[in-house]
PDB file of N, CA and C in Angstrom:
ATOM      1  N   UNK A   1      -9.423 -11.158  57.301  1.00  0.00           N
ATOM      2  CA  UNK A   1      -8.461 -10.169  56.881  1.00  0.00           C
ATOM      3  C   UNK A   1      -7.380 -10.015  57.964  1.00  0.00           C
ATOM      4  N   UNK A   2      -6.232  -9.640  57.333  1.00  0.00           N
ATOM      5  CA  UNK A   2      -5.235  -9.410  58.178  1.00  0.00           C
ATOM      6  C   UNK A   2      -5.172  -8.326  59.209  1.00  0.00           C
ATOM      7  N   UNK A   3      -4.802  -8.252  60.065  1.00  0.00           N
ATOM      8  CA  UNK A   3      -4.541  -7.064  60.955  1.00  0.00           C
ATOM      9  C   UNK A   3      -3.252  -5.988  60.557  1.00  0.00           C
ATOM     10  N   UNK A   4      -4.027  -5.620  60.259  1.00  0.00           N
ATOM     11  CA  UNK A   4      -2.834  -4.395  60.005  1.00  0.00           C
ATOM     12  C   UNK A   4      -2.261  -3.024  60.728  1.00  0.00           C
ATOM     13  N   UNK A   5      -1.367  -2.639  61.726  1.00  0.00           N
ATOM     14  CA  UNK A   5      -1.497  -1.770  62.297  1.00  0.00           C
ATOM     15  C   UNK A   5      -1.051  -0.457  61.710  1.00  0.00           C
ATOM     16  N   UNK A   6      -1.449   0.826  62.192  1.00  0.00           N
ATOM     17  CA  UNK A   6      -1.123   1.916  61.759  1.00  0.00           C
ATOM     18  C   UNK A   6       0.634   2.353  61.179  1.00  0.00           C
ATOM     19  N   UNK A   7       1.050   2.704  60.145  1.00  0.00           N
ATOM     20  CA  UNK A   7       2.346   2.873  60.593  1.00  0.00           C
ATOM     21  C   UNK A   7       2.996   3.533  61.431  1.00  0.00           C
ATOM     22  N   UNK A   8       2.461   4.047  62.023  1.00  0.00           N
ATOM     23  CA  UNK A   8       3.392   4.991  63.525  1.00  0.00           C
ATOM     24  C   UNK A   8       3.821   4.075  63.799  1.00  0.00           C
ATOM     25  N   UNK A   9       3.003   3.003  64.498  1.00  0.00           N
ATOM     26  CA  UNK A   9       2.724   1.464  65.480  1.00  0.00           C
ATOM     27  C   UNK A   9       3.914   0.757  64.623  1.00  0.00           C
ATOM     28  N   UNK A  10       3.434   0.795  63.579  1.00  0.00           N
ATOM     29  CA  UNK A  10       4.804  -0.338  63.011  1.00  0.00           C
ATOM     30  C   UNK A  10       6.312  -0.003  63.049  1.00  0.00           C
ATOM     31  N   UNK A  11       6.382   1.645  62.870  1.00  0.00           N
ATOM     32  CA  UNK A  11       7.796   1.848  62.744  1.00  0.00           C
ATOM     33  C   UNK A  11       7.944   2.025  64.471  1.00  0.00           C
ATOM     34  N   UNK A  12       7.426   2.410  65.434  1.00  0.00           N
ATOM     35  CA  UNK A  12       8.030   3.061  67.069  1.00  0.00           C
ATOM     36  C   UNK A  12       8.399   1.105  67.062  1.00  0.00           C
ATOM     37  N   UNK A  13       7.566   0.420  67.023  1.00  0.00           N
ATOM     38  CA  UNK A  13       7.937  -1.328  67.583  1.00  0.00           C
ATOM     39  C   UNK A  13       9.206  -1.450  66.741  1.00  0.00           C
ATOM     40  N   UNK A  14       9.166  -1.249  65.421  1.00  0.00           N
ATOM     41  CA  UNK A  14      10.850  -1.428  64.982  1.00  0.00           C
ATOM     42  C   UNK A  14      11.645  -1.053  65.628  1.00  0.00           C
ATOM     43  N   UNK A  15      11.775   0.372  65.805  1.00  0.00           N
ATOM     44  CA  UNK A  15      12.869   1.141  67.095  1.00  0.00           C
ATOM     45  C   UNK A  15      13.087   0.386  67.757  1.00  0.00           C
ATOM     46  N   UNK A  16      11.430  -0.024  68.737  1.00  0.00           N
ATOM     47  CA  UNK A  16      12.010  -0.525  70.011  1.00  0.00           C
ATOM     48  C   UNK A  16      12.532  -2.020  69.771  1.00  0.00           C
ATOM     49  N   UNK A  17      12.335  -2.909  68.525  1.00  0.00           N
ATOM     50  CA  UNK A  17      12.848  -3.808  68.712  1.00  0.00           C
ATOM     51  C   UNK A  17      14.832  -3.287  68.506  1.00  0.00           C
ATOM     52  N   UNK A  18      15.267  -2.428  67.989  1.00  0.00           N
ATOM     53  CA  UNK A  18      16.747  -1.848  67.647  1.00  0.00           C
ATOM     54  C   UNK A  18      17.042  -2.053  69.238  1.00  0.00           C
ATOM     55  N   UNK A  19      16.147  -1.153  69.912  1.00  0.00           N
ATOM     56  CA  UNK A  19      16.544  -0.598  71.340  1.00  0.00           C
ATOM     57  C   UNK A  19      16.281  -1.666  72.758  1.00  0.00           C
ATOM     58  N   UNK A  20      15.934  -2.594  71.935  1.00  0.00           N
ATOM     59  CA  UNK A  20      15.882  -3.516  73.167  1.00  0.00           C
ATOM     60  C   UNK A  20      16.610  -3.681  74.573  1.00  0.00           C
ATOM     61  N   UNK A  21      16.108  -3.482  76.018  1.00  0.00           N
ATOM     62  CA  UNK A  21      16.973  -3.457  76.939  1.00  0.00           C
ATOM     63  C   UNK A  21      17.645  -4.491  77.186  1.00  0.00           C
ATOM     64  N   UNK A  22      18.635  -4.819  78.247  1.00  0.00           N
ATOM     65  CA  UNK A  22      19.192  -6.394  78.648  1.00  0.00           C
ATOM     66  C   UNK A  22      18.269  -7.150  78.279  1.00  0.00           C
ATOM     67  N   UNK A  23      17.489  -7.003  79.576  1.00  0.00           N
ATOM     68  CA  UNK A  23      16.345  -8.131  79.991  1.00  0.00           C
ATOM     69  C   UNK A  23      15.624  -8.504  78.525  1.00  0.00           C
ATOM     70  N   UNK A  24      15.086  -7.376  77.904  1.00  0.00           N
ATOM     71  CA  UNK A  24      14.266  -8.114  76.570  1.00  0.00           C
ATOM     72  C   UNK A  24      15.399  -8.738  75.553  1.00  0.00           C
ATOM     73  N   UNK A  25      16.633  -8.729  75.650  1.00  0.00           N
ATOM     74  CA  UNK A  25      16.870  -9.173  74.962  1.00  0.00           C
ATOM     75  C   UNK A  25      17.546 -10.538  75.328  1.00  0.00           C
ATOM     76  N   UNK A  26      17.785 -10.766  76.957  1.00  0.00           N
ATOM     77  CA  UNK A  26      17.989 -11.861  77.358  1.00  0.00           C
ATOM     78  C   UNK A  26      16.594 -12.785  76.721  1.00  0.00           C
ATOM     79  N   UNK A  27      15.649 -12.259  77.058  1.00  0.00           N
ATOM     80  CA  UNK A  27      14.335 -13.194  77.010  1.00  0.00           C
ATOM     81  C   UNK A  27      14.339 -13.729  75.789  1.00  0.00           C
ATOM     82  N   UNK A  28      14.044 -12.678  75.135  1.00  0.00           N
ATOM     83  CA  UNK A  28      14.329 -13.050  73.518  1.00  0.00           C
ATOM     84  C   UNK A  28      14.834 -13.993  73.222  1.00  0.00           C
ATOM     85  N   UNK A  29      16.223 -14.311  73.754  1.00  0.00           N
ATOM     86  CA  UNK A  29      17.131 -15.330  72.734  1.00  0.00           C
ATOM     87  C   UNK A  29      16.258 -16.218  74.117  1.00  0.00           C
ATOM     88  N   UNK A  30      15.689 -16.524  74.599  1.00  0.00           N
ATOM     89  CA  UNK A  30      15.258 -17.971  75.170  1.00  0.00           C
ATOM     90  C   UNK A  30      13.815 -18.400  74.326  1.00  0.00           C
ATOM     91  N   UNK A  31      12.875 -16.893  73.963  1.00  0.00           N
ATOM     92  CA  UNK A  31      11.969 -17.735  72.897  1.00  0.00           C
ATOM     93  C   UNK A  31      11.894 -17.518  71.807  1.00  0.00           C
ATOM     94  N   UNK A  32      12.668 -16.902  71.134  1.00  0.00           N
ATOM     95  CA  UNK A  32      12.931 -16.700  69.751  1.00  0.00           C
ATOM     96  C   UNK A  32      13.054 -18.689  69.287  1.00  0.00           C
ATOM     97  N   UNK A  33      12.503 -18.260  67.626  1.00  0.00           N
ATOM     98  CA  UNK A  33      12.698 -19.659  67.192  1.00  0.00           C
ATOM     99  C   UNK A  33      12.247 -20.938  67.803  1.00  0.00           C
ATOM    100  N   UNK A  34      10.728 -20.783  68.711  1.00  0.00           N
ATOM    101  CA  UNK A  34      10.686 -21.981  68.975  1.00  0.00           C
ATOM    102  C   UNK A  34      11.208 -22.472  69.789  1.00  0.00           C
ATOM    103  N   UNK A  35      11.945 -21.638  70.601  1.00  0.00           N
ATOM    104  CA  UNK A  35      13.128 -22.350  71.838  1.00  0.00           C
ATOM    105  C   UNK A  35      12.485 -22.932  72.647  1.00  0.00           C
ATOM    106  N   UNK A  36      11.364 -22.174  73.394  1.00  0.00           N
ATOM    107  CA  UNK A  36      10.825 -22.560  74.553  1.00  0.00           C
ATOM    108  C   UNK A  36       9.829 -23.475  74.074  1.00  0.00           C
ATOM    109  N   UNK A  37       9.944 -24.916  74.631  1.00  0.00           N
ATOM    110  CA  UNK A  37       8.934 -25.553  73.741  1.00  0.00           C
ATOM    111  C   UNK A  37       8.445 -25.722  72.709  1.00  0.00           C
ATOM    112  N   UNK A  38       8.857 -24.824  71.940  1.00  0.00           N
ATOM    113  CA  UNK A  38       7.931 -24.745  70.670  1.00  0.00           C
ATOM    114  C   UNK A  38       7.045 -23.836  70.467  1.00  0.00           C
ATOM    115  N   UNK A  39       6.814 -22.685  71.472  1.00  0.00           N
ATOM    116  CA  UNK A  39       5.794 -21.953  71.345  1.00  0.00           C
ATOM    117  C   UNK A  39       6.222 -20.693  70.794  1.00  0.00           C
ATOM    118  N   UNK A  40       5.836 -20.189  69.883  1.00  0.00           N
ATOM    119  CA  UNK A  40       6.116 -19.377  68.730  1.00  0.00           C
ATOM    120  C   UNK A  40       6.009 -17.991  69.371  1.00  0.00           C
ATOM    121  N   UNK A  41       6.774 -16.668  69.440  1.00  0.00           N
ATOM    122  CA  UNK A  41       6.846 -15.628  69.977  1.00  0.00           C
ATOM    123  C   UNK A  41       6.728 -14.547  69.086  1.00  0.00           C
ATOM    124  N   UNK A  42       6.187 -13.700  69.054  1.00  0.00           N
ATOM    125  CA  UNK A  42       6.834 -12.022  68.386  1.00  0.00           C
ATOM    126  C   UNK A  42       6.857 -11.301  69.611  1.00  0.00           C
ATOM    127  N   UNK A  43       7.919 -10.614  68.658  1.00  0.00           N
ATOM    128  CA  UNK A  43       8.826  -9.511  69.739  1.00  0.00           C
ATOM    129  C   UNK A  43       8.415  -7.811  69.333  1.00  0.00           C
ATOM    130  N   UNK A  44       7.893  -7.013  70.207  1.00  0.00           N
ATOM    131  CA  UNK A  44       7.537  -5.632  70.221  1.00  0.00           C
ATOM    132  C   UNK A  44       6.389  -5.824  68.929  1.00  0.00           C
ATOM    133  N   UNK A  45       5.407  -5.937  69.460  1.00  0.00           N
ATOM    134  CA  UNK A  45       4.191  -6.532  68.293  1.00  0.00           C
ATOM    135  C   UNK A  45       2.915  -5.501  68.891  1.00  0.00           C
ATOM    136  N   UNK A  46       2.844  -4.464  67.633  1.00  0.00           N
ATOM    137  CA  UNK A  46       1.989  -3.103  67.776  1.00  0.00           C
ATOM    138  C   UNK A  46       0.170  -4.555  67.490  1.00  0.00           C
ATOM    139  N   UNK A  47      -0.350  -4.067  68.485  1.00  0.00           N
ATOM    140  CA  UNK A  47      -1.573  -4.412  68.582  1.00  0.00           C
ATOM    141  C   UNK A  47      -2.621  -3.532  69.391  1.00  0.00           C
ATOM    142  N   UNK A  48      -3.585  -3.053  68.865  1.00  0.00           N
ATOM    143  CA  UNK A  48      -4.861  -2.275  69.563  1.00  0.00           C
ATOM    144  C   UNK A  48      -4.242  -1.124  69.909  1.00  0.00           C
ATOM    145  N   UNK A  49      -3.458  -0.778  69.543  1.00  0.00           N
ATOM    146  CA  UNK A  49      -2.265   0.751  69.589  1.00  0.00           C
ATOM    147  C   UNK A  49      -1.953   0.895  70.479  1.00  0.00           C
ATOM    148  N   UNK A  50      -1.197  -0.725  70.947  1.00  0.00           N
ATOM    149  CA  UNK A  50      -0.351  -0.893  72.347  1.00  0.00           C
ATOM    150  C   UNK A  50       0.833  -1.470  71.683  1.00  0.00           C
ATOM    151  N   UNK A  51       2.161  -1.567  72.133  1.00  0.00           N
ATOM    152  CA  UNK A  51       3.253  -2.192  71.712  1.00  0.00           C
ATOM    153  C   UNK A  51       3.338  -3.246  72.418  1.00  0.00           C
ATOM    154  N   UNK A  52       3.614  -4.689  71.951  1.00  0.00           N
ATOM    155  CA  UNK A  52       3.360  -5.464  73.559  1.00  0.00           C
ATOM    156  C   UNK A  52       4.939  -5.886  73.358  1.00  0.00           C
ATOM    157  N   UNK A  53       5.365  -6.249  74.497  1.00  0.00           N
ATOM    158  CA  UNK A  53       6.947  -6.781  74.339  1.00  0.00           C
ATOM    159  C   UNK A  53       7.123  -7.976  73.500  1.00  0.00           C
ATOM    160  N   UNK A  54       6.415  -9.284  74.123  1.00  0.00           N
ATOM    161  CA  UNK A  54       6.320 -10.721  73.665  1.00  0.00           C
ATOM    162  C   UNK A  54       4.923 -10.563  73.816  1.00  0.00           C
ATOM    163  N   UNK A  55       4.821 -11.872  72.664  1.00  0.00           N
ATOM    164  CA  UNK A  55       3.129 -12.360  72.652  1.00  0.00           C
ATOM    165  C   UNK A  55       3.213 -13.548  71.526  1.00  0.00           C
ATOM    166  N   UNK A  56       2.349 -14.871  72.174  1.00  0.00           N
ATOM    167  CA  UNK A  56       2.467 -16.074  71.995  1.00  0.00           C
ATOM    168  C   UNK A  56       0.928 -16.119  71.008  1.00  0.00           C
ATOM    169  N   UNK A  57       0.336 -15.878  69.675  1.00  0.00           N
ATOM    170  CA  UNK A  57      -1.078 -15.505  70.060  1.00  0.00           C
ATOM    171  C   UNK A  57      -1.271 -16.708  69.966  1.00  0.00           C
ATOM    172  N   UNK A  58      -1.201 -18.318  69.481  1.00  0.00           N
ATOM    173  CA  UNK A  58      -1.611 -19.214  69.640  1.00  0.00           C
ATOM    174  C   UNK A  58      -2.406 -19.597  70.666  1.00  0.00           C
ATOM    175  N   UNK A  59      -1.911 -19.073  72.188  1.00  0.00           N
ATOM    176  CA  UNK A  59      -1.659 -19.438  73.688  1.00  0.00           C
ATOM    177  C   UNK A  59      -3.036 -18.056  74.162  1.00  0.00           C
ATOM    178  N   UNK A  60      -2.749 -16.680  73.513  1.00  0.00           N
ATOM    179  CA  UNK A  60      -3.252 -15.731  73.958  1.00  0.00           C
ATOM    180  C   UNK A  60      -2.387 -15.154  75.096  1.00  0.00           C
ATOM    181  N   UNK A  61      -1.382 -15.840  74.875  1.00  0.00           N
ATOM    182  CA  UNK A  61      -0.313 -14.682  76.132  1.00  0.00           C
ATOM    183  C   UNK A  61       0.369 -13.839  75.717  1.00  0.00           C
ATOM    184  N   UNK A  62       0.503 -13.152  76.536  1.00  0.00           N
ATOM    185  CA  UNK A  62       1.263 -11.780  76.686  1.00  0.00           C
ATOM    186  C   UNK A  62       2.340 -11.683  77.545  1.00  0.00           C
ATOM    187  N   UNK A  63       3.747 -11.670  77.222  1.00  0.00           N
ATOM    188  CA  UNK A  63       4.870 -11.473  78.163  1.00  0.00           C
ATOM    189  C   UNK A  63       5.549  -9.900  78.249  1.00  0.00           C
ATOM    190  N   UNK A  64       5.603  -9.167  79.483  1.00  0.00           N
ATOM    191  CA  UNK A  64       5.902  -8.017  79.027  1.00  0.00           C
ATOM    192  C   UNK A  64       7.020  -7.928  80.587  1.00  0.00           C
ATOM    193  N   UNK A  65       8.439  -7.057  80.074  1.00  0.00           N
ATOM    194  CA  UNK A  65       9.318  -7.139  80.697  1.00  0.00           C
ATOM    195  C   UNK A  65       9.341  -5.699  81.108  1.00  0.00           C
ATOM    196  N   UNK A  66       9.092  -5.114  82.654  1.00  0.00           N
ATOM    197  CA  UNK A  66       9.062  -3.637  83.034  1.00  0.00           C
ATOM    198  C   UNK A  66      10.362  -3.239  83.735  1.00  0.00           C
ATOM    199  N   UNK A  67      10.799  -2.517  83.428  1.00  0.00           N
ATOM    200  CA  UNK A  67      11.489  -1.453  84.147  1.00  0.00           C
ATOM    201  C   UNK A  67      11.054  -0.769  85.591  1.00  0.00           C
ATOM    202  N   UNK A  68      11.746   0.022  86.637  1.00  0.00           N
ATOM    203  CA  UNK A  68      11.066   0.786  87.565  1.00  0.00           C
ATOM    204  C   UNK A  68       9.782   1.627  87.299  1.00  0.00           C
ATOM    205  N   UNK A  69       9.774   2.094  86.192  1.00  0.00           N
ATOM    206  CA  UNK A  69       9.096   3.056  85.141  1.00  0.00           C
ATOM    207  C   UNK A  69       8.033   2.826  85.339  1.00  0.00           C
ATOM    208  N   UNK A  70       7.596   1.101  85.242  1.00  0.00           N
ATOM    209  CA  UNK A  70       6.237   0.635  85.142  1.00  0.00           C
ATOM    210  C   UNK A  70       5.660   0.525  86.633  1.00  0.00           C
ATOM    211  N   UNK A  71       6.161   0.604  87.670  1.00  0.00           N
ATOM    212  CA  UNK A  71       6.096   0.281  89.176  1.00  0.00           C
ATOM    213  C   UNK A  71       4.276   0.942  89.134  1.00  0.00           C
ATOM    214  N   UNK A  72       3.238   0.301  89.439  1.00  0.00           N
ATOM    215  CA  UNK A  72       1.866   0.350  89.790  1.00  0.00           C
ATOM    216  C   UNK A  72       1.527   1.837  88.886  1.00  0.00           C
ATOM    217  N   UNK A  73       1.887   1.618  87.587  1.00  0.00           N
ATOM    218  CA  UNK A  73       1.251   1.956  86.585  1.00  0.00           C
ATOM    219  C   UNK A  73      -0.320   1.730  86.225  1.00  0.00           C
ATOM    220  N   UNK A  74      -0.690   2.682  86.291  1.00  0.00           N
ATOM    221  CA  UNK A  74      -2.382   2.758  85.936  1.00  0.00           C
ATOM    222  C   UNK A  74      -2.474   2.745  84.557  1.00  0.00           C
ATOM    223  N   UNK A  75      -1.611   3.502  83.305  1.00  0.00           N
ATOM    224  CA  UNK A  75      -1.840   2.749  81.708  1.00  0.00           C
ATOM    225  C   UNK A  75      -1.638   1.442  82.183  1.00  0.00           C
ATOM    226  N   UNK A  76      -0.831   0.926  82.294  1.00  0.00           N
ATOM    227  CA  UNK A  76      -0.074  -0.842  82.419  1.00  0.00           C
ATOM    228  C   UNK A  76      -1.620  -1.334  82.542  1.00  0.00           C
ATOM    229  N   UNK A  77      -2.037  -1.286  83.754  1.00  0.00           N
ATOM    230  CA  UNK A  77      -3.322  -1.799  84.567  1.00  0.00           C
ATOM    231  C   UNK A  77      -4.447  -1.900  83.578  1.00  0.00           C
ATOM    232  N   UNK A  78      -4.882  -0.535  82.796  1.00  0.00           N
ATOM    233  CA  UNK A  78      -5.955  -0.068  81.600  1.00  0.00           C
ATOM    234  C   UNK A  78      -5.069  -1.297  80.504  1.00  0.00           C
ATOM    235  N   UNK A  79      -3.923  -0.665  80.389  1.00  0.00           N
ATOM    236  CA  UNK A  79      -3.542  -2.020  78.909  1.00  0.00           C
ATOM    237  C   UNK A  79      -4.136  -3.481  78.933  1.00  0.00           C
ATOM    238  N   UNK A  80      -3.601  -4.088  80.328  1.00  0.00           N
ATOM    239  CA  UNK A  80      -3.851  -5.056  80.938  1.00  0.00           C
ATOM    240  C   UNK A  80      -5.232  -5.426  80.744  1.00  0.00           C
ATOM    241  N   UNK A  81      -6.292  -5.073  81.034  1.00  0.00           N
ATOM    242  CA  UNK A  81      -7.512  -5.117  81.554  1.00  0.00           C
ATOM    243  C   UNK A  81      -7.887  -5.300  79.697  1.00  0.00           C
ATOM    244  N   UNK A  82      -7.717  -4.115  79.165  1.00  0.00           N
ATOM    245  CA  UNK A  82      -7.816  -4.551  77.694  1.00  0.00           C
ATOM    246  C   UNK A  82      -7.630  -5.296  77.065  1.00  0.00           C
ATOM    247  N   UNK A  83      -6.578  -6.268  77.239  1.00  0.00           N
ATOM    248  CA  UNK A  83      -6.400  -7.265  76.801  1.00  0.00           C
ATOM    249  C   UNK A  83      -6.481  -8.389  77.255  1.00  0.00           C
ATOM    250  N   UNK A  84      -6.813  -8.377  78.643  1.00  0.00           N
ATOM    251  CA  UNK A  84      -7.958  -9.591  79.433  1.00  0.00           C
ATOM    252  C   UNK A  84      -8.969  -9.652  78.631  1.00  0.00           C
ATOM    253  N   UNK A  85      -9.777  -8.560  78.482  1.00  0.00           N
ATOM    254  CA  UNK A  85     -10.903  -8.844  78.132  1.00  0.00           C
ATOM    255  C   UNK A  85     -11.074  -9.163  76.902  1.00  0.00           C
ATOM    256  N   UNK A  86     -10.365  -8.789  75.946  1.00  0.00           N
ATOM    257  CA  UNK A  86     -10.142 -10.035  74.632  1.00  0.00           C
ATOM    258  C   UNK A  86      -9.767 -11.710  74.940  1.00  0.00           C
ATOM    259  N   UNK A  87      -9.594 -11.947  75.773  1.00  0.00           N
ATOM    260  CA  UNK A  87      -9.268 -13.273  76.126  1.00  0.00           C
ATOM    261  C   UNK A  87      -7.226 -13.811  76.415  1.00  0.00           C
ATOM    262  N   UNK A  88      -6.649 -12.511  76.447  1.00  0.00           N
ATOM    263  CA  UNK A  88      -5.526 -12.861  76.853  1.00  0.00           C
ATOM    264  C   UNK A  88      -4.736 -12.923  78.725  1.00  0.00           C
ATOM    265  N   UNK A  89      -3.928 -13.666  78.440  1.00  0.00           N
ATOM    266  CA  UNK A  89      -3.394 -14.126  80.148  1.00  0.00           C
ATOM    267  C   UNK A  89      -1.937 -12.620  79.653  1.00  0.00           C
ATOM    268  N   UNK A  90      -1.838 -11.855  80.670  1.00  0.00           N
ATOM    269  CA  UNK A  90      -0.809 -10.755  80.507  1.00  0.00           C
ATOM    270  C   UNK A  90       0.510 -11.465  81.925  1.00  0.00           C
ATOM    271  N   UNK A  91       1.185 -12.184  81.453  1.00  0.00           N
ATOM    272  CA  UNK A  91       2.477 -11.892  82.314  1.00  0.00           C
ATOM    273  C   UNK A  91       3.563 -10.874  82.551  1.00  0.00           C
ATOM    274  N   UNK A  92       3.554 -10.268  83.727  1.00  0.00           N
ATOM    275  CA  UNK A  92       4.552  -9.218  84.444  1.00  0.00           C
ATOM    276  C   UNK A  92       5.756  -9.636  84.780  1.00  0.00           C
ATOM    277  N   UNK A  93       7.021  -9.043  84.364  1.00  0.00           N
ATOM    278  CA  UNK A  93       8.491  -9.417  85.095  1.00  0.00           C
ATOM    279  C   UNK A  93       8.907  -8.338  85.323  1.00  0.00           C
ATOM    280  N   UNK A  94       9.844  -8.177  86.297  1.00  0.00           N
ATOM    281  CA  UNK A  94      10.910  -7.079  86.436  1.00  0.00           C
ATOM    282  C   UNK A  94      11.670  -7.398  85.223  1.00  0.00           C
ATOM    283  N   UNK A  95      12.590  -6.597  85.131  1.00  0.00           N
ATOM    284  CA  UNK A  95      13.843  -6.310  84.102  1.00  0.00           C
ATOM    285  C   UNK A  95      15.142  -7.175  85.169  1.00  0.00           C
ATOM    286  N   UNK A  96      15.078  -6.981  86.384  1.00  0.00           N
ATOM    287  CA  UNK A  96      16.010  -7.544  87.135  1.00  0.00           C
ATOM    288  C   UNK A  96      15.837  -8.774  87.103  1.00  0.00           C
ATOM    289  N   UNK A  97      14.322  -9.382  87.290  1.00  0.00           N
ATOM    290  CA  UNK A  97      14.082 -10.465  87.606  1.00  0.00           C
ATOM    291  C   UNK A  97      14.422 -11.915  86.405  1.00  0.00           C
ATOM    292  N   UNK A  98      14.341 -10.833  85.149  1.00  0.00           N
ATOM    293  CA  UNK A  98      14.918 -11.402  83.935  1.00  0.00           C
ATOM    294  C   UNK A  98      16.172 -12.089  84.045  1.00  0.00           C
ATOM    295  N   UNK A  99      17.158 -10.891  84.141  1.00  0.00           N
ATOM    296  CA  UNK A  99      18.713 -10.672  84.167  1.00  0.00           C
ATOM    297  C   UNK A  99      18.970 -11.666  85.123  1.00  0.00           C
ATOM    298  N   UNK A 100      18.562 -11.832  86.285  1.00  0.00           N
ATOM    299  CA  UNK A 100      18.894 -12.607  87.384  1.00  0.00           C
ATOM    300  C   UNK A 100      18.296 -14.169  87.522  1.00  0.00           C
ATOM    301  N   UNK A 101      17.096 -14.127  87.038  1.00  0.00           N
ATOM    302  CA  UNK A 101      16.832 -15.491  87.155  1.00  0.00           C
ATOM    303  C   UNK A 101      15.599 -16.406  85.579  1.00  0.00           C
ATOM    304  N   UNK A 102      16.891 -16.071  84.601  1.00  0.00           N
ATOM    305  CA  UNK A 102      15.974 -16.275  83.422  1.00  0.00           C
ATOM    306  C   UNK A 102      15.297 -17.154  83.730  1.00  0.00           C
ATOM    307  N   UNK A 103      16.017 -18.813  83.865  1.00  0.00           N
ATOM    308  CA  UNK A 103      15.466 -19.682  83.775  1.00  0.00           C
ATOM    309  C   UNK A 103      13.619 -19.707  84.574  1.00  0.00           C
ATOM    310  N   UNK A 104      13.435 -19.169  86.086  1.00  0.00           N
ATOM    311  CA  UNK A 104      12.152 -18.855  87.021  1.00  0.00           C
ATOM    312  C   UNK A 104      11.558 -18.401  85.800  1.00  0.00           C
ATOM    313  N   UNK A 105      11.739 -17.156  85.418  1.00  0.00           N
ATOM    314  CA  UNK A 105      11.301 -16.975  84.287  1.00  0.00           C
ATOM    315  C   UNK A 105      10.205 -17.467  83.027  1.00  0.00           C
ATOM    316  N   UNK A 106      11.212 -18.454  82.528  1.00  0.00           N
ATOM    317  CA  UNK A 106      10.893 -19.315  81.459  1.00  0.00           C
ATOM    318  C   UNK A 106       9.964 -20.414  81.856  1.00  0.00           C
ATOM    319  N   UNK A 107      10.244 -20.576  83.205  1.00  0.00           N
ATOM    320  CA  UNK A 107       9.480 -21.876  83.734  1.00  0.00           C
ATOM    321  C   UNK A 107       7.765 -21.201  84.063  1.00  0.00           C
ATOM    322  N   UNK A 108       7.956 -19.599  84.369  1.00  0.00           N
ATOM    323  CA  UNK A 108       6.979 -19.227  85.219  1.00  0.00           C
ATOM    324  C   UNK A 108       5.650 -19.365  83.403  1.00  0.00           C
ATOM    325  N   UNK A 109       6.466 -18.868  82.392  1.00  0.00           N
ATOM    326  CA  UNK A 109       5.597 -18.560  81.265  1.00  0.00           C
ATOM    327  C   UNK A 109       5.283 -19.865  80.525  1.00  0.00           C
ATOM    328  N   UNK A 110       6.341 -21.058  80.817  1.00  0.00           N
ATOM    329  CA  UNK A 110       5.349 -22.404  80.219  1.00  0.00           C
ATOM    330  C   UNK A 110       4.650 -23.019  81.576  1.00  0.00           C
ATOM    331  N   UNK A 111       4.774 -22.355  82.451  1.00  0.00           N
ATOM    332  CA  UNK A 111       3.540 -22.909  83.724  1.00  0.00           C
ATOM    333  C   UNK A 111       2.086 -22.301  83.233  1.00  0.00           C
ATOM    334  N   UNK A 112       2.172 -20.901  82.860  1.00  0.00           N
ATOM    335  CA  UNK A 112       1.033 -20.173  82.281  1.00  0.00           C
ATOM    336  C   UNK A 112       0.523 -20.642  80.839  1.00  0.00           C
ATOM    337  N   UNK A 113       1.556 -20.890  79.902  1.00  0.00           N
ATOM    338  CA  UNK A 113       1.250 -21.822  78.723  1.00  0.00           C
ATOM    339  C   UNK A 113       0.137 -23.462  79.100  1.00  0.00           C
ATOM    340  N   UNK A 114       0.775 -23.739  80.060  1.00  0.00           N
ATOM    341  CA  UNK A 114       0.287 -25.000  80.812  1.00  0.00           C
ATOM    342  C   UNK A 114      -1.271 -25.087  80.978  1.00  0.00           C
ATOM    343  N   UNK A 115      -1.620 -23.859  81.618  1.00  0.00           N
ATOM    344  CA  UNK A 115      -3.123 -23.651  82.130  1.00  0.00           C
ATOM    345  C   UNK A 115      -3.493 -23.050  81.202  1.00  0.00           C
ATOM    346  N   UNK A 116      -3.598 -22.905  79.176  1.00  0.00           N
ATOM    347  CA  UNK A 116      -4.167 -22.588  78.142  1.00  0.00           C
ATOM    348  C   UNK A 116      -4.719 -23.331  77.867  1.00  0.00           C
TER     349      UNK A 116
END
């Protein structure tokens, strides 16, 4: 059966896909469609009544782009850990680190694709 999430979950991830910052939306247009390799993305994807930014599930990764906001966040850490333990790899970026050096970036998440 399909996964279906609550609608709260479905409509706040719509928003946030409207409200996307720079950085997520720089990222975006690099894996939207298959860009990156071929590896298939959704964007603001309500799962386990977490919003995740990107997520590859083929791969089991998780790409999530933080703000200052998130700086040694203890939810982040609990999210994290939650979704380790289902069997996913969670990648961390700054929002700057986006903006400034997509490409590191892109390379850092098919290096992690790499070791799936």
């Amino acid at each position: 059966m399909r996964y279906q999430p609550p609608d709260i979950h479905r409509s706040r991830a719509r928003t946030m896909r409207k409200d996307a910052t720079k950085a997520e939306n720089l990222l975006w247009q690099a894996l939207r469609r298959d860009r990156l390799e071929g590896l298939t993305f959704r964007r603001q994807y309500p799962l386990d009544g977490y919003i995740l930014d990107f997520v590859c599930f083929s791969l089991k990764l998780i790409v999530e782009v933080d703000g200052g906001q998130h700086a040694q966040s203890a939810s982040d850490a609990r999210r994290d850990a939650h979704f380790r333990r289902s069997g996913f790899t969670v990648l961390r970026f700054w929002n700057d680190d986006v903006v400034r050096n997509l490409d590191g970036v892109c390379m850092e998440i098919l290096a992690a694709a790499g070791k799936r």
